[in-house]
Each structure stands twice: as structure tokens, then as C-alpha cells.
N, C-alpha and C. Protein backbone atom coordinates (compact mmCIF):
# COMPACT_ATOMS: atom_id res chain seq x y z
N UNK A 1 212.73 99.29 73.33
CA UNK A 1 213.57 98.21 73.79
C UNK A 1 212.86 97.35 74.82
N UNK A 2 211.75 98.13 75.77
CA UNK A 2 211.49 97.00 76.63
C UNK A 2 210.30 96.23 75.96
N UNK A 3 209.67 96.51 75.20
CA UNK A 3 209.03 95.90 74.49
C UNK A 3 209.26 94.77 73.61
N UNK A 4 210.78 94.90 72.94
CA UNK A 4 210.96 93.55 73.03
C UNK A 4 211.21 92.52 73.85
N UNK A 5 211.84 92.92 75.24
CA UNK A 5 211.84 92.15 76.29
C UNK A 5 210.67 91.13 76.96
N UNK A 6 209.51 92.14 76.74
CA UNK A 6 208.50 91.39 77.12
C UNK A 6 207.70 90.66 76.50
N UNK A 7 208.14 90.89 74.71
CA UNK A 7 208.10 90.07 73.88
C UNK A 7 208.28 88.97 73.84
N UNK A 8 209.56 88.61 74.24
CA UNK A 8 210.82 87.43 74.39
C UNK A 8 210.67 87.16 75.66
N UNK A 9 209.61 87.64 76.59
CA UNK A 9 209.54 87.15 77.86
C UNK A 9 208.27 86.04 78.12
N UNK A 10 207.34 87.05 76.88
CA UNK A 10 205.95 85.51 76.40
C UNK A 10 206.42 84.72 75.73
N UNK A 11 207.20 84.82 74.87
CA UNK A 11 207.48 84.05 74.08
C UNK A 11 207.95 82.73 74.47
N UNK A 12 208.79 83.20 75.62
CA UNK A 12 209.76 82.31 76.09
C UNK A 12 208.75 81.41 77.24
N UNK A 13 207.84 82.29 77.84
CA UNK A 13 206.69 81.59 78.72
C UNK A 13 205.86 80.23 77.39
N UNK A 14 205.18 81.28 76.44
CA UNK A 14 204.35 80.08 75.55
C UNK A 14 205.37 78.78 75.24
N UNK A 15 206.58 79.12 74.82
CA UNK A 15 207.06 77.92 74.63
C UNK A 15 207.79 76.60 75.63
N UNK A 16 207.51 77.15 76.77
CA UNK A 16 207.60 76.75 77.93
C UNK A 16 206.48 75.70 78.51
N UNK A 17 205.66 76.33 78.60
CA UNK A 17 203.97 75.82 78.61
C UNK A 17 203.85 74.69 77.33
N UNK A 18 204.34 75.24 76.62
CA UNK A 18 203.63 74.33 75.29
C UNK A 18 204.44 72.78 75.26
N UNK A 19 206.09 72.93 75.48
CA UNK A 19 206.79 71.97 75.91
C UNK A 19 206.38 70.95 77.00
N UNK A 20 205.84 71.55 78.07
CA UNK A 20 205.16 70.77 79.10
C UNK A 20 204.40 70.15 78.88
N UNK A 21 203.13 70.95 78.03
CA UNK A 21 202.26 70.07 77.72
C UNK A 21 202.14 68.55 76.39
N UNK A 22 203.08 69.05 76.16
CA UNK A 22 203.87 67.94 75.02
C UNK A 22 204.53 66.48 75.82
N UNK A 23 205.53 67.30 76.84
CA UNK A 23 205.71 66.22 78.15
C UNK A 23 204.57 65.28 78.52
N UNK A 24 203.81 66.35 79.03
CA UNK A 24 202.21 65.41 79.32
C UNK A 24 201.72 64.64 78.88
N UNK A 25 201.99 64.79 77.55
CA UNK A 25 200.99 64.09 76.97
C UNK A 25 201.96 62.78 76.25
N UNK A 26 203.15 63.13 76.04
CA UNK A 26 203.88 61.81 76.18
C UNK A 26 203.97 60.67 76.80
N UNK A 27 204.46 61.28 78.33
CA UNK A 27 203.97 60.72 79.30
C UNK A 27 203.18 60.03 79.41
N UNK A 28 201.63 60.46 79.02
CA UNK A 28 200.52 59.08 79.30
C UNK A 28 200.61 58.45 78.15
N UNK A 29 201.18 58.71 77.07
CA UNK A 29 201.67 57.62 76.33
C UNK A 29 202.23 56.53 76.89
N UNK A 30 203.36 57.31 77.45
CA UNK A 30 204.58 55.89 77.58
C UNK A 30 203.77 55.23 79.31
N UNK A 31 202.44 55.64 80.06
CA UNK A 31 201.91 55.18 80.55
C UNK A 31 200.54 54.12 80.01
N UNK A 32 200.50 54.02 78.73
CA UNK A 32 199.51 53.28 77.75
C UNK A 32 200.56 52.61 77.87
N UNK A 33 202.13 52.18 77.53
CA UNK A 33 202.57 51.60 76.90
C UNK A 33 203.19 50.48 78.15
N UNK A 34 203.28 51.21 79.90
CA UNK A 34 203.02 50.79 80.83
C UNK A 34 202.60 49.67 81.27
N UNK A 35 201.21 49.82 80.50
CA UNK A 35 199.99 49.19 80.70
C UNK A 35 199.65 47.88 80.13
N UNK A 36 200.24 48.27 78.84
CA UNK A 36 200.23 46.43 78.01
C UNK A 36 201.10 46.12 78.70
N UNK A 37 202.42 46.38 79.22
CA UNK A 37 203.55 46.01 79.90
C UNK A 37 202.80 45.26 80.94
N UNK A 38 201.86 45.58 82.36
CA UNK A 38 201.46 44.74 83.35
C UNK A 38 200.41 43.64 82.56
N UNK A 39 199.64 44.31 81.60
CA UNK A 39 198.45 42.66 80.93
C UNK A 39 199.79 41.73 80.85
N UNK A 40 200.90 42.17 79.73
CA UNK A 40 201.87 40.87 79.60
C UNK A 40 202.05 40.67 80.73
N UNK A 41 202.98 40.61 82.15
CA UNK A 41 203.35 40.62 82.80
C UNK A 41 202.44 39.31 83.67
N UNK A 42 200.94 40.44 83.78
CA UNK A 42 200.18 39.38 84.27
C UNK A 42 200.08 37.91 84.07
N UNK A 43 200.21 38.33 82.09
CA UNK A 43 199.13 37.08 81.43
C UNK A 43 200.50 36.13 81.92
N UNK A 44 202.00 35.99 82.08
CA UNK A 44 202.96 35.68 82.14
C UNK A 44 202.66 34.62 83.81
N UNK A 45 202.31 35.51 84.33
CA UNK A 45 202.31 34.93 85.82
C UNK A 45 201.43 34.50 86.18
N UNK A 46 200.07 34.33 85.40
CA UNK A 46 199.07 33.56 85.32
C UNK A 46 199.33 32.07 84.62
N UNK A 47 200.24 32.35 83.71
CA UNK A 47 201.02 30.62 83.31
C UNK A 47 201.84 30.14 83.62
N UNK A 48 202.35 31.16 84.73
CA UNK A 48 203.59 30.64 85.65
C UNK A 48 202.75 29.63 86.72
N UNK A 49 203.66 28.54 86.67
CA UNK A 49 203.14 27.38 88.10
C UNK A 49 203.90 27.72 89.09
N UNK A 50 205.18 28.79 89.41
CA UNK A 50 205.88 29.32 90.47
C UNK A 50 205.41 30.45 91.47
N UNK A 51 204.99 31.20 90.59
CA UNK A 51 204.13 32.48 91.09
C UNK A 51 202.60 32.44 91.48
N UNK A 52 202.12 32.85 92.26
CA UNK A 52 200.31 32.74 92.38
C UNK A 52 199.87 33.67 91.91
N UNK A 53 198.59 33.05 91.13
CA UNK A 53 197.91 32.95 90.79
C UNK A 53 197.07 34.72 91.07
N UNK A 54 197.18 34.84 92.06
CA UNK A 54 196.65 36.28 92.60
C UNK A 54 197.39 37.75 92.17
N UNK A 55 199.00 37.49 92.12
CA UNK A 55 199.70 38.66 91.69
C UNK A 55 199.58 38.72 89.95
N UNK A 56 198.60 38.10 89.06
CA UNK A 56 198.64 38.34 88.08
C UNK A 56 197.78 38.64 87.66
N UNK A 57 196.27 38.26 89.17
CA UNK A 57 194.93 39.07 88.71
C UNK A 57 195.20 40.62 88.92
N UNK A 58 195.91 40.84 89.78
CA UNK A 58 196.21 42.11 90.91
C UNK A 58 196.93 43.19 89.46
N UNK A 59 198.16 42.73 88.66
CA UNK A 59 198.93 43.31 87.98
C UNK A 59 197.96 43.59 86.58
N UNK A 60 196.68 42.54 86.10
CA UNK A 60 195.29 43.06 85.75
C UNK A 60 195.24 44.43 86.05
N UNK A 61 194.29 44.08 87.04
CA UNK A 61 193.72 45.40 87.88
C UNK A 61 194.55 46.81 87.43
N UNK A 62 195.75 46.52 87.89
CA UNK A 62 196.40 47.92 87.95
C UNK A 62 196.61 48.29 86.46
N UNK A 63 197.16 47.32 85.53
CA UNK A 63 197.27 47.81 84.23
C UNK A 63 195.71 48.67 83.80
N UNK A 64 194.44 47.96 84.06
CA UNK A 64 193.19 48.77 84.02
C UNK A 64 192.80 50.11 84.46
N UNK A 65 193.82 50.01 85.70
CA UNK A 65 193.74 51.63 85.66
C UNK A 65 194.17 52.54 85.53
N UNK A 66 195.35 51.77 85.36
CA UNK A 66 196.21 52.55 83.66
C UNK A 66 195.87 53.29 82.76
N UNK A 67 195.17 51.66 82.00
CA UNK A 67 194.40 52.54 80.84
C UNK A 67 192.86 53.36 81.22
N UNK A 68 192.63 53.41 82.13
CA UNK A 68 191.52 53.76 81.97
C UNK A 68 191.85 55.58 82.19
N UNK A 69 192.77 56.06 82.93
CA UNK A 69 193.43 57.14 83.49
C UNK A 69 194.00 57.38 82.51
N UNK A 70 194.72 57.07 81.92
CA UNK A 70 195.57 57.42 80.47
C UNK A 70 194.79 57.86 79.60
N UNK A 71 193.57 56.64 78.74
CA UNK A 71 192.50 57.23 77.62
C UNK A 71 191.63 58.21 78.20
N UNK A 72 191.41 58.29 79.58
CA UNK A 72 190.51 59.79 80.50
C UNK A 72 191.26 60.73 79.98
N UNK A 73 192.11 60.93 80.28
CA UNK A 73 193.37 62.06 79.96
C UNK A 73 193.63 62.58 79.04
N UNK A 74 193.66 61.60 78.01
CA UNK A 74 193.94 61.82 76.40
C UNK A 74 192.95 61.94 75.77
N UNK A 75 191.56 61.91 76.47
CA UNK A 75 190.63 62.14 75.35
C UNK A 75 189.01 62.40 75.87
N UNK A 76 188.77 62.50 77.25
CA UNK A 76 188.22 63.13 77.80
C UNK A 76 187.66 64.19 78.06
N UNK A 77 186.74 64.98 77.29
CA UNK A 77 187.11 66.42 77.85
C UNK A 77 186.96 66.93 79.29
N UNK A 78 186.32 66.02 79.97
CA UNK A 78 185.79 66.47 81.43
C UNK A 78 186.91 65.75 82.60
N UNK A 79 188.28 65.73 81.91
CA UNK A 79 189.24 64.81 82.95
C UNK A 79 189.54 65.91 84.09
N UNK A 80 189.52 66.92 83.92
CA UNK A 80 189.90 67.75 84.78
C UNK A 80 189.38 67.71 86.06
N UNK A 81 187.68 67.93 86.13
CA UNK A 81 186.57 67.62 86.98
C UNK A 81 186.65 66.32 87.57
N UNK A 82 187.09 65.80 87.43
CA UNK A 82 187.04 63.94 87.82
C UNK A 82 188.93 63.49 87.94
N UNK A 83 189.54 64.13 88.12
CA UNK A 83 190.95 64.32 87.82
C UNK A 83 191.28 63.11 89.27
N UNK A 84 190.78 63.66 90.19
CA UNK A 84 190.98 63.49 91.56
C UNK A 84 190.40 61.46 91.55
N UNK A 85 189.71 61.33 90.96
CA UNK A 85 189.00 60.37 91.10
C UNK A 85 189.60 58.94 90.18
N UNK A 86 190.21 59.17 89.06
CA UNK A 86 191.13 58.81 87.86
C UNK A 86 192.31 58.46 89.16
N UNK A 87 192.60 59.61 89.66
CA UNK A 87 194.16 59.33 90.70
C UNK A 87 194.01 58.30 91.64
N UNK A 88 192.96 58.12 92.10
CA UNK A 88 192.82 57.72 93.61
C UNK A 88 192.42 55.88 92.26
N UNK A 89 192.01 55.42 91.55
CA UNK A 89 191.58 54.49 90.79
C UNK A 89 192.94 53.84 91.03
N UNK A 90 194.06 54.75 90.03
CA UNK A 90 195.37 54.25 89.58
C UNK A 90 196.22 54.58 90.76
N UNK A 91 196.08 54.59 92.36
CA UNK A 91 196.63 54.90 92.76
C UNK A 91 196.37 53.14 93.75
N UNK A 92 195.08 52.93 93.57
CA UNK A 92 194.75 51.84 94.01
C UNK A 92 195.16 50.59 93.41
N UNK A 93 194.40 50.63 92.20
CA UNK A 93 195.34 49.44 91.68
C UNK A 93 196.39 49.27 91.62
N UNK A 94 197.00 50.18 91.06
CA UNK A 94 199.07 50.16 91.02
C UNK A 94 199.31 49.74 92.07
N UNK A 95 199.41 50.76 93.45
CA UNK A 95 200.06 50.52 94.82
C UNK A 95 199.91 48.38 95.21
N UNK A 96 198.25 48.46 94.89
CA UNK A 96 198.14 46.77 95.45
C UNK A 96 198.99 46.26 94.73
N UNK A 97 198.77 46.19 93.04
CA UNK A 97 199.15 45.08 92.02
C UNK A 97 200.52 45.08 92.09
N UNK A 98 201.09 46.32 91.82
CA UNK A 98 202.76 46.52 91.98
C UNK A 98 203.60 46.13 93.05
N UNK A 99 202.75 46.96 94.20
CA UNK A 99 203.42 46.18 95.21
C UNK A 99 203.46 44.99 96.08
N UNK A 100 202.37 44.42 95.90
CA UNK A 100 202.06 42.99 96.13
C UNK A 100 203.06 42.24 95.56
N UNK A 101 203.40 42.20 94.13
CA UNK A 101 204.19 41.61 93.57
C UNK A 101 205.72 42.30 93.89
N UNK A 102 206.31 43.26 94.00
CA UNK A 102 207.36 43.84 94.15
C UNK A 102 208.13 42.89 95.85
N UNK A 103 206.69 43.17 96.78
CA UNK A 103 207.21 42.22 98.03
C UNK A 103 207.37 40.83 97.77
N UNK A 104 206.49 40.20 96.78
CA UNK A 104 206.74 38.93 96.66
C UNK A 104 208.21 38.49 95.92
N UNK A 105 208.28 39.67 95.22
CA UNK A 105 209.71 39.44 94.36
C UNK A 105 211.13 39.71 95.46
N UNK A 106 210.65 40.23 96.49
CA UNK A 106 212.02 40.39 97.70
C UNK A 106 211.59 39.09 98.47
N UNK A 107 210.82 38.87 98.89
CA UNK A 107 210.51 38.00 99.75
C UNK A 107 211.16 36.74 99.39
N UNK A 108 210.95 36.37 98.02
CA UNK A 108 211.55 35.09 97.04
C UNK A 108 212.68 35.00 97.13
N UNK A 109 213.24 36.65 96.80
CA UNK A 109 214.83 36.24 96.54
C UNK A 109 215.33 36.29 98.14
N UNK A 110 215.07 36.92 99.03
CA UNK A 110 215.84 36.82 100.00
C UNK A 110 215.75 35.53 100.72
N UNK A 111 214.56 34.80 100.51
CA UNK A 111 214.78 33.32 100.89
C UNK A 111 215.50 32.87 99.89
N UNK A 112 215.94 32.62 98.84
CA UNK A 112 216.87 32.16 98.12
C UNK A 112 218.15 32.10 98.25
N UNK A 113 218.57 33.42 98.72
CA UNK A 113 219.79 34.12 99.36
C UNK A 113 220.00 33.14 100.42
N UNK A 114 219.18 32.95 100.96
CA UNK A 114 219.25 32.45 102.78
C UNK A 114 219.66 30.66 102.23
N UNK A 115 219.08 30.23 101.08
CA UNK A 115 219.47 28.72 101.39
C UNK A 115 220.51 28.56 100.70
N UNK A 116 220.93 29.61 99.60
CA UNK A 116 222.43 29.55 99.33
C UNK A 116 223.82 29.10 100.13
């Protein structure tokens, strides 16, 4: 009897693990998919005459290290070793590109608010 327990106790571990890693790897999917999301975004606010010119090189950038962290990940074999380095890339671009533009997008509306 306890033998099946500990049966049903890996079992229940492998399929646990294996789910996660399924997560994972979704995940940097729907982080590829992220990523065309900021090129549009950019290419958008690069033909915008309202917005500058800079938050759409910036939203560039970060989509790049997107993909570049995403296809490391997905197909890399040495992402593990360099894991740290992939993070600190997409941690850079995102934080500037995203939030550069995220303040500019409060900044806009709350002066808007104000001349209402």
C-alpha cells in the first residue's frame, strides 16, 4: 500500500513540474507576442506628430529585448549560464521604454484633466 502512495506521490510531482514547464514556455510565447506588440506600438508613435519621437525609439529598444530574451530561452541551450544577463538586458530596456512612455501617458492626461 505505501508503495502506491509514493507512486502517486511522483507521479503527482512529474506532472506538476511538467505543467510548469509548459507554463514557461508559454509564457515566453505570449512574451514574443509582447514584443511585436511594442515594434507596433513604436512604429505607431513614430508617425504620431503628438507623441515624441524618443518614446518610440525607447519602446524599440525594449521590444528587442524581448525578443532577444524570449528566442535565448526558447532555443538556446546555454540560457541558463547567461540567464542573469538576458534579465538585466530586458530589465533595461522595458523599465526605460515602458516607463518613459507610461509617465508620459499620466503626465498628458493629467494635464488634460487640469484644463478641463
Amino acid at each position: 500500500m505505501e508503495t502506491s502512495g509514493a507512486m502517486y506521490s511522483d507521479t503527482l510531482q512529474h506532472e506538476i513540474f511538467t505543467s510548469l514547464v509548459y507554463f514557461d514556455v508559454f509564457w515566453t510565447i505570449g512574451l514574443l507576442f509582447f514584443a511585436v506588440h511594442l515594434i507596433i506600438l513604436g512604429y505607431l508613435i513614430l508617425k504620431s506628430v503628438n507623441i515624441p519621437d524618443v518614446l518610440g525609439i525607447l519602446l524599440f529598444l525594449a521590444s528587442i529585448g524581448y525578443f532577444v530574451d524570449s528566442l535565448a530561452k526558447l532555443f538556446f541551450e546555454g540560457y541558463d549560464h547567461l540567464k542573469s544577463y538576458f534579465e538585466i538586458l530586458v530589465i533595461l530596456t522595458g523599465v526605460i521604454g515602458e516607463l518613459s512612455f507610461t509617465i508620459w501617458l499620466l503626465v498628458k492626461g493629467l494635464k488634460k484633466q487640469h484644463t478641463c
